[in-house]
N, C-alpha and C. Protein backbone atom coordinates (compact mmCIF):
# COMPACT_ATOMS: atom_id res chain seq x y z
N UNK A 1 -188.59 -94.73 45.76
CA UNK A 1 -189.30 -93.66 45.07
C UNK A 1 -190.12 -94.25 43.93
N UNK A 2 -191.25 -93.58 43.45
CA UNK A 2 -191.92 -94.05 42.51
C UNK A 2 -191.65 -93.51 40.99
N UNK A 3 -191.68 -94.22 40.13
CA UNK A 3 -191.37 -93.50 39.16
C UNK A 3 -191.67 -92.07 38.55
N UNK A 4 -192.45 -91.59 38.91
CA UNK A 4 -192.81 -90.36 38.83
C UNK A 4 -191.88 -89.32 39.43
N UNK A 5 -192.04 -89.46 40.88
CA UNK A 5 -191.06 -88.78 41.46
C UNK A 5 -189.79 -88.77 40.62
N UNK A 6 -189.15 -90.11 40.70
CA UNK A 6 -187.86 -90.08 40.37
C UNK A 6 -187.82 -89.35 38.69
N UNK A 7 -188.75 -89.07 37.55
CA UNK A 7 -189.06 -88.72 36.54
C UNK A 7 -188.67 -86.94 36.75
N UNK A 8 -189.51 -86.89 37.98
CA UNK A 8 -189.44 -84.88 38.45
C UNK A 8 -188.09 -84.57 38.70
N UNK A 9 -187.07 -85.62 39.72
CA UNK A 9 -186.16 -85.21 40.20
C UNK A 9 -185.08 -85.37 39.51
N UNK A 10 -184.87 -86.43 38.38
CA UNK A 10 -184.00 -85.99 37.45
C UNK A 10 -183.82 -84.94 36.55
N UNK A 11 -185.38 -84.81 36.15
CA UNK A 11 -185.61 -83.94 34.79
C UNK A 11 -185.20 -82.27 35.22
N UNK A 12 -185.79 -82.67 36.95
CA UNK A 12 -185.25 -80.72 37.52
C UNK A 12 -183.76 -80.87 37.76
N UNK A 13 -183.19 -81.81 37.99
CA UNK A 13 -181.71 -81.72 38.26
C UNK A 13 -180.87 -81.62 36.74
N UNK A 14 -181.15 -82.03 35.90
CA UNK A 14 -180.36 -82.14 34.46
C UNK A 14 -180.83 -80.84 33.42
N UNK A 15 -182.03 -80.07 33.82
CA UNK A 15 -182.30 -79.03 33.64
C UNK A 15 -182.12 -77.87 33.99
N UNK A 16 -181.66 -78.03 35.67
CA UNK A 16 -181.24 -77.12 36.15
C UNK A 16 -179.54 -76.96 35.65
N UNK A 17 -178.90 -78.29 35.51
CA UNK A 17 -177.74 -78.21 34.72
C UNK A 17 -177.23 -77.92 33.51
N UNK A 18 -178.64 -78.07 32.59
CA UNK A 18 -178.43 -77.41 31.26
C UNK A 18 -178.73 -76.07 31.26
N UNK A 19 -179.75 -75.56 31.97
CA UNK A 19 -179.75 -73.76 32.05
C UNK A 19 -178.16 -73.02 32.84
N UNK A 20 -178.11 -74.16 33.80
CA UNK A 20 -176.58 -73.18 33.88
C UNK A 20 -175.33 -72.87 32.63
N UNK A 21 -175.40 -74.08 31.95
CA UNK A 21 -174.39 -74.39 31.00
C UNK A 21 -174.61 -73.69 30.16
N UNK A 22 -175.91 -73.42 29.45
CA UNK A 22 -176.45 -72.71 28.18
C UNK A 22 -176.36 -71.14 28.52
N UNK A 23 -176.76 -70.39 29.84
CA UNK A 23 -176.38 -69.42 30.14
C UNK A 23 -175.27 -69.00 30.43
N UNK A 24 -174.32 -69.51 31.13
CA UNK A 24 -173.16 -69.59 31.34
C UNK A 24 -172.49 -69.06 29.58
N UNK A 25 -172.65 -69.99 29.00
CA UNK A 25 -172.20 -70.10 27.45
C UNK A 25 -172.54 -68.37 26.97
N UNK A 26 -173.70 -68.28 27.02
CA UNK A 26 -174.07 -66.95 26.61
C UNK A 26 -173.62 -65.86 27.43
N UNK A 27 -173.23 -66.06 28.64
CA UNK A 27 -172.76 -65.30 28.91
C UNK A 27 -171.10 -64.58 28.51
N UNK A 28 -170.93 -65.84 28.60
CA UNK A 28 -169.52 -66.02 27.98
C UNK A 28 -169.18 -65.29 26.75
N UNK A 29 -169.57 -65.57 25.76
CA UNK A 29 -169.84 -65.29 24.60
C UNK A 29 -170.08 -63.60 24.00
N UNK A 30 -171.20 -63.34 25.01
CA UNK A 30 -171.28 -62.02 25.18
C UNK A 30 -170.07 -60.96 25.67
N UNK A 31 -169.60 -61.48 26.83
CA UNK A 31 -168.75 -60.41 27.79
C UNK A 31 -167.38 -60.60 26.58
N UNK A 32 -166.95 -61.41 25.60
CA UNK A 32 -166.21 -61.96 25.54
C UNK A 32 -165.91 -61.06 23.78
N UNK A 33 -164.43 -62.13 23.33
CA UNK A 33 -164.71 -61.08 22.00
C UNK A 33 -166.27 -60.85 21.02
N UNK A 34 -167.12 -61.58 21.03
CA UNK A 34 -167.83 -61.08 20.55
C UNK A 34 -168.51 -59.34 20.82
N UNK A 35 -168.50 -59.11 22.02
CA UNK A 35 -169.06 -58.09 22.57
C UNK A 35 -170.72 -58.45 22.68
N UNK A 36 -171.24 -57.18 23.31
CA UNK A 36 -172.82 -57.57 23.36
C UNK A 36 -173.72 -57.83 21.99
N UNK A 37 -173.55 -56.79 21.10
CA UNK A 37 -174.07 -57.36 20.20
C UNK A 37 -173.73 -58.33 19.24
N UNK A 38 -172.82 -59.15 19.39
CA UNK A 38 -171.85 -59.94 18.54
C UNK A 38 -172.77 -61.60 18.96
N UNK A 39 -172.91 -61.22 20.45
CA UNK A 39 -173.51 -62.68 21.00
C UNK A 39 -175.12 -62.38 21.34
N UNK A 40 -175.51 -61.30 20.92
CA UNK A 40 -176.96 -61.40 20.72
C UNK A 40 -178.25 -62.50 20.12
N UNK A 41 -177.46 -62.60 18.57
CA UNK A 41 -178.17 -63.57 18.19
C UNK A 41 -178.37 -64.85 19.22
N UNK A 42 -177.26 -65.19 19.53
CA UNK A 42 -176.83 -66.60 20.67
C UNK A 42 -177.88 -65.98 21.55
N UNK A 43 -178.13 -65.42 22.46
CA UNK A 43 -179.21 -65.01 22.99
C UNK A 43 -180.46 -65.73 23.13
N UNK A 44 -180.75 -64.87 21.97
CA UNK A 44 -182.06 -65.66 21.38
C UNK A 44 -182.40 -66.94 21.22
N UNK A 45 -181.44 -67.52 20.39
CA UNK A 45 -181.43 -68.93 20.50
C UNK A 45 -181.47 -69.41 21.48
N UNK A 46 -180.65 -69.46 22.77
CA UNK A 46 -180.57 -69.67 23.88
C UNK A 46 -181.71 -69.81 24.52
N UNK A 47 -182.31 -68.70 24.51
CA UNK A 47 -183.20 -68.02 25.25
C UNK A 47 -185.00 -69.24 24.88
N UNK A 48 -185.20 -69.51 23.09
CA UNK A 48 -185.69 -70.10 22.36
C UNK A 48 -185.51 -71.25 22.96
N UNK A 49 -184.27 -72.16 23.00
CA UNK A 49 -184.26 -73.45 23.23
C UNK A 49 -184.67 -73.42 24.61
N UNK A 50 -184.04 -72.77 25.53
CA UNK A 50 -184.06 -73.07 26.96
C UNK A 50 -185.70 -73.02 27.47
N UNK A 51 -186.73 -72.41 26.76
CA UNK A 51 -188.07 -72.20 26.93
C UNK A 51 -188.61 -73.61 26.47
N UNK A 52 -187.94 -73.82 25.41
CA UNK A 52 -188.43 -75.63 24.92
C UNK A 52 -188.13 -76.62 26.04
N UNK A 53 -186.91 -76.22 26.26
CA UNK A 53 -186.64 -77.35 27.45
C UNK A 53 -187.44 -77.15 28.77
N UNK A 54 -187.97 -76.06 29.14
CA UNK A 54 -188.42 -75.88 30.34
C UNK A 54 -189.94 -76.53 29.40
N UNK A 55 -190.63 -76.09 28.58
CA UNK A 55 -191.80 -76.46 28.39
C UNK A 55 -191.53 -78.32 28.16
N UNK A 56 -190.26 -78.96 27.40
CA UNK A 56 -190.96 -80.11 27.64
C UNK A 56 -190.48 -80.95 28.98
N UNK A 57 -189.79 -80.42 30.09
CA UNK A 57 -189.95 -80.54 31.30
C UNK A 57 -191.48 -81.11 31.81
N UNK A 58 -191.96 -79.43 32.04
CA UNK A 58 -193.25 -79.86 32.14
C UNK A 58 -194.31 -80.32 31.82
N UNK A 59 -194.24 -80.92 30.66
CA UNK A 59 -195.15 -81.59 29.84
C UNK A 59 -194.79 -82.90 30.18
N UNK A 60 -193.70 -83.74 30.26
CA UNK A 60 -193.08 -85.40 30.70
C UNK A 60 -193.27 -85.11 32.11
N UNK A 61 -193.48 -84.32 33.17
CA UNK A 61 -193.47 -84.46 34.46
C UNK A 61 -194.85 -84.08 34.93
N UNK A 62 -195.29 -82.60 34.58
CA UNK A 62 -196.55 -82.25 35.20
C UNK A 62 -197.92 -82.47 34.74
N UNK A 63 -197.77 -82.31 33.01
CA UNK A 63 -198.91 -82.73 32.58
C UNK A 63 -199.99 -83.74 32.76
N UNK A 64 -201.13 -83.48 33.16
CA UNK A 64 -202.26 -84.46 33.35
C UNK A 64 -202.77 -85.42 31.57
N UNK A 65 -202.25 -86.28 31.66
CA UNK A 65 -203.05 -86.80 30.54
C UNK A 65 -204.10 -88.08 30.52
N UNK A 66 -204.85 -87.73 29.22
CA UNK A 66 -206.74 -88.89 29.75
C UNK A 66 -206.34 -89.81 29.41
């Protein structure tokens, strides 16, 4: 494989493993003693980071640069 490839197929495999974990977590959190609004904030955050990680995904893998 070329480095690139191998660049896509880690970054989607260790990403796809951190969105489970980070959701998972929030989910957790939520159903859990906190209740729903207790793990709301976590949410957000969650929700915040996990958009970073997907954006710098695609920025180290898909982005075209000059």
């Amino acid at each position: 494989m070329t480095q690139d490839r191998v660049k896509i197929v880690t970054g989607l495999i260790s990403t796809i493993i951190l969105f489970g974990f980070i959701l998972g977590l929030a989910h957790s959190i939520s159903t859990g003693f906190a209740g729903f609004w207790g793990g709301l904030p976590f949410w957000f955050i969650a929700i915040f980071v996990l958009s970073l990680v997907a954006y710098d995904y695609w920025d180290q893998c898909f982005r075209k640069r000059g």
